[in-house]
N, C-alpha and C. Protein backbone atom coordinates (compact mmCIF):
# COMPACT_ATOMS: atom_id res chain seq x y z
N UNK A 1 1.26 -10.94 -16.89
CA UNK A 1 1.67 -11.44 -15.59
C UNK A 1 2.80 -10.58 -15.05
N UNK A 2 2.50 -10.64 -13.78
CA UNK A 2 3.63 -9.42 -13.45
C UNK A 2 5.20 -10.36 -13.26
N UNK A 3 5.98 -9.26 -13.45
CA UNK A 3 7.54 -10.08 -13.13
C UNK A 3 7.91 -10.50 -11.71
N UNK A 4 8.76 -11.68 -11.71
CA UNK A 4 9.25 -11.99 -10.32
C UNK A 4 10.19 -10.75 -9.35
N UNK A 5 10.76 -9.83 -10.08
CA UNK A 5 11.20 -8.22 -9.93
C UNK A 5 10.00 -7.55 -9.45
N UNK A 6 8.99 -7.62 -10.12
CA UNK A 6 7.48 -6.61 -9.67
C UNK A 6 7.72 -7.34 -8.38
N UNK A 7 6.87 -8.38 -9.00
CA UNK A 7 6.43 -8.77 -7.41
C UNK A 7 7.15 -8.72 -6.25
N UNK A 8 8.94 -8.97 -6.25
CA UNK A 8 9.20 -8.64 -4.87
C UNK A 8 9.31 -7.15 -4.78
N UNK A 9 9.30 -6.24 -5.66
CA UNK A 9 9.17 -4.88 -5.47
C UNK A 9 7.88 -4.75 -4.71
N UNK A 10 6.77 -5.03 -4.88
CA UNK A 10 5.79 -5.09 -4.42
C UNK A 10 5.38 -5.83 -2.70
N UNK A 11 6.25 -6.53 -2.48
CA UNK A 11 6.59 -7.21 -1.64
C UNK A 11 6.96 -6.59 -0.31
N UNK A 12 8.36 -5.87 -1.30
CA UNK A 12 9.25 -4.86 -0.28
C UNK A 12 8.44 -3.94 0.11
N UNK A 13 7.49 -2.98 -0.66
CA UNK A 13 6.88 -1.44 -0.48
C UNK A 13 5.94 -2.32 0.53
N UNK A 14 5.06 -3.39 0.52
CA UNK A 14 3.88 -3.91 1.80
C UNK A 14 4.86 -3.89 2.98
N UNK A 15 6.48 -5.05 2.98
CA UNK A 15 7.22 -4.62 4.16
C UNK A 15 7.66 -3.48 4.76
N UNK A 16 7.61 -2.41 3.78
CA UNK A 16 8.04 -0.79 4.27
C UNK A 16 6.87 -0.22 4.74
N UNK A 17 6.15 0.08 4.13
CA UNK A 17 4.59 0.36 4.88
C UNK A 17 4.59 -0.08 5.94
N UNK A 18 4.37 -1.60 6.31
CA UNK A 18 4.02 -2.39 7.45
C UNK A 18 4.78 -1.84 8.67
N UNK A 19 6.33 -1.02 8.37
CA UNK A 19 6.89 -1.01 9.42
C UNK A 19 7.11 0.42 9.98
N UNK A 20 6.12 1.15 8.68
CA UNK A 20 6.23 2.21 9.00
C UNK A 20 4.85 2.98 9.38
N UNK A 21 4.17 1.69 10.04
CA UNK A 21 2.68 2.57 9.86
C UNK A 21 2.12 3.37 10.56
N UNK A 22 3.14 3.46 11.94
CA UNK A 22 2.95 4.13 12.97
C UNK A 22 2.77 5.82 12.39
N UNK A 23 3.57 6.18 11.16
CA UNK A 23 3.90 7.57 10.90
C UNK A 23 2.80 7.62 9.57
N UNK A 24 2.24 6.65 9.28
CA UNK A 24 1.14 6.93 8.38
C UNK A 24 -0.29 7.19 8.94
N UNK A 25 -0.25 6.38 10.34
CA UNK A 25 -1.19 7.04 11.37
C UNK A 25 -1.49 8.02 11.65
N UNK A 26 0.02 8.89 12.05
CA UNK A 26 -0.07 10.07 12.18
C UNK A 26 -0.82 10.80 10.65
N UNK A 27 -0.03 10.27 9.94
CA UNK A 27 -0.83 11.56 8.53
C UNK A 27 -1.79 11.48 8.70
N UNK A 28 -2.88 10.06 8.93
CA UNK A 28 -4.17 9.74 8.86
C UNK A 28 -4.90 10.42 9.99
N UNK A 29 -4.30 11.23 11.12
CA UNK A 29 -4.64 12.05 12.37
C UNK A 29 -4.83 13.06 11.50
N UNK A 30 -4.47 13.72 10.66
CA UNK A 30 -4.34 15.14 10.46
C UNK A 30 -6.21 15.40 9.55
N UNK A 31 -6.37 13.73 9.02
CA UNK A 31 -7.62 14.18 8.44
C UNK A 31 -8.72 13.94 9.32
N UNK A 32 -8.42 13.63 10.59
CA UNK A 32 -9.34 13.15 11.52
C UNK A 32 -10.85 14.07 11.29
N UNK A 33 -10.92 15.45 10.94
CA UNK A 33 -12.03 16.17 10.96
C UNK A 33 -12.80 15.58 9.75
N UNK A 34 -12.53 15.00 8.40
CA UNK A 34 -13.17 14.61 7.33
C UNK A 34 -13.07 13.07 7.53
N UNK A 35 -12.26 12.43 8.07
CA UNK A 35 -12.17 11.07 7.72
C UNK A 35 -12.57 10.49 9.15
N UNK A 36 -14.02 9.97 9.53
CA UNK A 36 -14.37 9.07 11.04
C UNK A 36 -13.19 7.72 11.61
N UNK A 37 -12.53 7.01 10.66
CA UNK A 37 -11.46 5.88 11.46
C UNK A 37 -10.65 6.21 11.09
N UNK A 38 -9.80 6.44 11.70
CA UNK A 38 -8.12 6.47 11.61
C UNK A 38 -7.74 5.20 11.26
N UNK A 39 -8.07 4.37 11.62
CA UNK A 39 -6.85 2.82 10.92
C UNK A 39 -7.56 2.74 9.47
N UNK A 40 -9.00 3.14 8.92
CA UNK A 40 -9.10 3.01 7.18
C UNK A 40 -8.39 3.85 6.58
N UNK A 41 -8.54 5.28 7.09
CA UNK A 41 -7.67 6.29 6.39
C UNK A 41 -6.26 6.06 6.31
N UNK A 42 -5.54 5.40 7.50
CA UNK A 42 -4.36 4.89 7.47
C UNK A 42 -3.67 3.97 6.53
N UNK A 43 -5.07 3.01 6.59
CA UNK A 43 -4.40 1.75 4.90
C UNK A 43 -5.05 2.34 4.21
N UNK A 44 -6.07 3.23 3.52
CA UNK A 44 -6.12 3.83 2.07
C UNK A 44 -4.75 4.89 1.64
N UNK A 45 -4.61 5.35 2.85
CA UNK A 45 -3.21 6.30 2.51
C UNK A 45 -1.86 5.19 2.40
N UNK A 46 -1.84 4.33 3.02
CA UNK A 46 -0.70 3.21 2.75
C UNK A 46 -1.37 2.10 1.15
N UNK A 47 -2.10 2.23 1.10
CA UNK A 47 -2.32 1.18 -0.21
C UNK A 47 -2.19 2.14 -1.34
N UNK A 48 -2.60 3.74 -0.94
CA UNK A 48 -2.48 4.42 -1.61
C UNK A 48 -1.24 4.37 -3.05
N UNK A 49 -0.29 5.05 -1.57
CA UNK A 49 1.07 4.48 -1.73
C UNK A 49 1.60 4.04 -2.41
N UNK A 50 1.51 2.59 -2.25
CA UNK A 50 2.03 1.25 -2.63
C UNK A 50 1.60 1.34 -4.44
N UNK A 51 0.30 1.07 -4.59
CA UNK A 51 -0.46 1.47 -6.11
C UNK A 51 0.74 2.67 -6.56
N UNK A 52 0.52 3.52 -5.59
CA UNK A 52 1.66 4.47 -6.63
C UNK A 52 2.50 4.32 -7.40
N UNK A 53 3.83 3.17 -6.37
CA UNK A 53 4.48 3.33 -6.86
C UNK A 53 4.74 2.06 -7.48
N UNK A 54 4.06 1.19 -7.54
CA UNK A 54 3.56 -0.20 -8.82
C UNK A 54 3.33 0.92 -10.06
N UNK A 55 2.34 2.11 -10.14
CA UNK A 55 2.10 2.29 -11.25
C UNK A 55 3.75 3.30 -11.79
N UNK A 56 4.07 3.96 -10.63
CA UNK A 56 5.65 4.57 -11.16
C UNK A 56 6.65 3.69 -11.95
N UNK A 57 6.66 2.31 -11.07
CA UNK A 57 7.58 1.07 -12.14
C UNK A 57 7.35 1.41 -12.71
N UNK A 58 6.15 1.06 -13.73
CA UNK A 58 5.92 0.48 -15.07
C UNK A 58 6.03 2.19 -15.87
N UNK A 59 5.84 3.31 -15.51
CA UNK A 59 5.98 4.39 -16.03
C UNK A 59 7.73 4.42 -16.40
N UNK A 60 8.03 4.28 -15.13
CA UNK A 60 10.01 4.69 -15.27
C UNK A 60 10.52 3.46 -16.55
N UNK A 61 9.75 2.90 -16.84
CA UNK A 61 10.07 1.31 -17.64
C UNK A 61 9.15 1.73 -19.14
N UNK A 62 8.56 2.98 -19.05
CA UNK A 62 7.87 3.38 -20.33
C UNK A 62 6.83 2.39 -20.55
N UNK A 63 5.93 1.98 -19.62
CA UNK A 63 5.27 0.99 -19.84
C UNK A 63 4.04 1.30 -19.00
N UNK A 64 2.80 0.67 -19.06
CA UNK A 64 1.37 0.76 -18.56
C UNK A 64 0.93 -0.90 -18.24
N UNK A 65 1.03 -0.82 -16.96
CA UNK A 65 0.77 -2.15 -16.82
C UNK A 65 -0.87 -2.61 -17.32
N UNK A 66 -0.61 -4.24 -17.27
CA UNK A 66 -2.04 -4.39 -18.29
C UNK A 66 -3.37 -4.82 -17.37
N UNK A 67 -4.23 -5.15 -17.53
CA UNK A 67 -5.57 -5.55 -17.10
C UNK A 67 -5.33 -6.42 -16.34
N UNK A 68 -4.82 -7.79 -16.41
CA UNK A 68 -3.62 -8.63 -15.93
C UNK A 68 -3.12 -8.52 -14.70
N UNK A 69 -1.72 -7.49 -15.15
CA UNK A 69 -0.88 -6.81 -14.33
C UNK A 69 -1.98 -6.11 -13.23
N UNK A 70 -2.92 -5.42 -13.39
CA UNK A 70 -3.61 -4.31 -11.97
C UNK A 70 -4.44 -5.78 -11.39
N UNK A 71 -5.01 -6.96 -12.14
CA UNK A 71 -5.76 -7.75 -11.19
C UNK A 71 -4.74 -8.47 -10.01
N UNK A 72 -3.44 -8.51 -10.72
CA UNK A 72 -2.81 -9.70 -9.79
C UNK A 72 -2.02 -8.53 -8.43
N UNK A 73 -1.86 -7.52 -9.33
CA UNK A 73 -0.94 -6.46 -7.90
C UNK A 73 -1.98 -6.38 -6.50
N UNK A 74 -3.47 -6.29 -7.27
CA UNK A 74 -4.83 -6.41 -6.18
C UNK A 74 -4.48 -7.43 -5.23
N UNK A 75 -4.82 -8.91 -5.81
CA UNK A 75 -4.62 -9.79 -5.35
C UNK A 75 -3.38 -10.09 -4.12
N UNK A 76 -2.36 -9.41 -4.55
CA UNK A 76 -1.16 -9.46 -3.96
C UNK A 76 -1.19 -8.28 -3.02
N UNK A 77 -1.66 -7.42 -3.03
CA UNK A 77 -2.01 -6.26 -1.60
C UNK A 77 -3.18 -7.35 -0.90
N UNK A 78 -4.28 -7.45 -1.52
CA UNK A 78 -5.29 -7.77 -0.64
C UNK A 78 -4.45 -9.45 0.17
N UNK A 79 -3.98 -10.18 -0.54
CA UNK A 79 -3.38 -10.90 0.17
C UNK A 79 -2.93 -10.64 1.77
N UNK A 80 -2.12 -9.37 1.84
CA UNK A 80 -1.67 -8.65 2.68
C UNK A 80 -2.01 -7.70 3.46
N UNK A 81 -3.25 -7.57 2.97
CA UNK A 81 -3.93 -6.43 4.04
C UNK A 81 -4.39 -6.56 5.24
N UNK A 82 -3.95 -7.93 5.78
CA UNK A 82 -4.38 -8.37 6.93
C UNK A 82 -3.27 -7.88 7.72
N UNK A 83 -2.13 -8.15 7.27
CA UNK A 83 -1.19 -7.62 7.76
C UNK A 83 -0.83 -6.26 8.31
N UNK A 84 -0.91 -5.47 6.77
CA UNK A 84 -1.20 -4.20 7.01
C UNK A 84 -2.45 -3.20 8.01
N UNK A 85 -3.48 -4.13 7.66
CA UNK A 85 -4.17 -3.52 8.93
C UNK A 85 -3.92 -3.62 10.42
N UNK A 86 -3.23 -5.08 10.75
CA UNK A 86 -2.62 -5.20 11.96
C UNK A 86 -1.58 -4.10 12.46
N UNK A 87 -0.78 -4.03 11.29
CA UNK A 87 0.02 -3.24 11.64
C UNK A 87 -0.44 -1.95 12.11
N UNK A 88 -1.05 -0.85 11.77
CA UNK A 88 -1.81 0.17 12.06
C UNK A 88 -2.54 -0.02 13.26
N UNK A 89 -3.22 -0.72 13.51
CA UNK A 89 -3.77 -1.12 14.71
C UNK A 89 -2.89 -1.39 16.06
N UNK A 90 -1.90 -1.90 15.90
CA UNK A 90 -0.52 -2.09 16.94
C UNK A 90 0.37 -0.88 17.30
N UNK A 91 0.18 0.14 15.72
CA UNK A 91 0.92 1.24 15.82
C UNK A 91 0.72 2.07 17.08
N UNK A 92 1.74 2.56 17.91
CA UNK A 92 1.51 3.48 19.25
C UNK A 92 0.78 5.11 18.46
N UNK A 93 0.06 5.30 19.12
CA UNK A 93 -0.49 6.83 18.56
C UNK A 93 0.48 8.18 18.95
């Protein structure tokens, strides 16, 4: 089970994303020739992200999170991806 620490770490990186998605848009412009929607490429490059740096915790902590740990971090993005996709979608181009 993940810690009450994970999880608002996890928490915070969906609120940082969310507010920054306008400039993840942009990155997601640059693949416009390989990638057809800009707002998927936008949250795979923002969920991207986020996974990253869930899996960096548990590295900087000498640790591999468990079977467990990757179902519930899911759960806890997908919770939020409604959000996150809004956000991208609102973002000014």
């Amino acid at each position: 089970m993940i810690s009450a620490t994970t999880r608002s770490f996890i928490d915070n990186l969906v609120d940082y994303y969310i507010s920054e998605a306008a400039s993840y848009k942009q990155i997601a412009k640059s693949y416009s020739d390989v990638a057809a929607d800009l707002s998927d490429t936008a949250f795979g490059i923002i969920v991207g992200s986020i996974y990253s740096a869930f899996i960096q915790s548990y590295t900087n902590q000498q640790q591999k999170p468990s079977l467990e740990d990757m179902q519930e971090f899911t759960q806890i993005v997908k919770k939020r991806a409604p959000q996150i996709k809004r956000s991208i979608l609102d973002a000014k181009d």
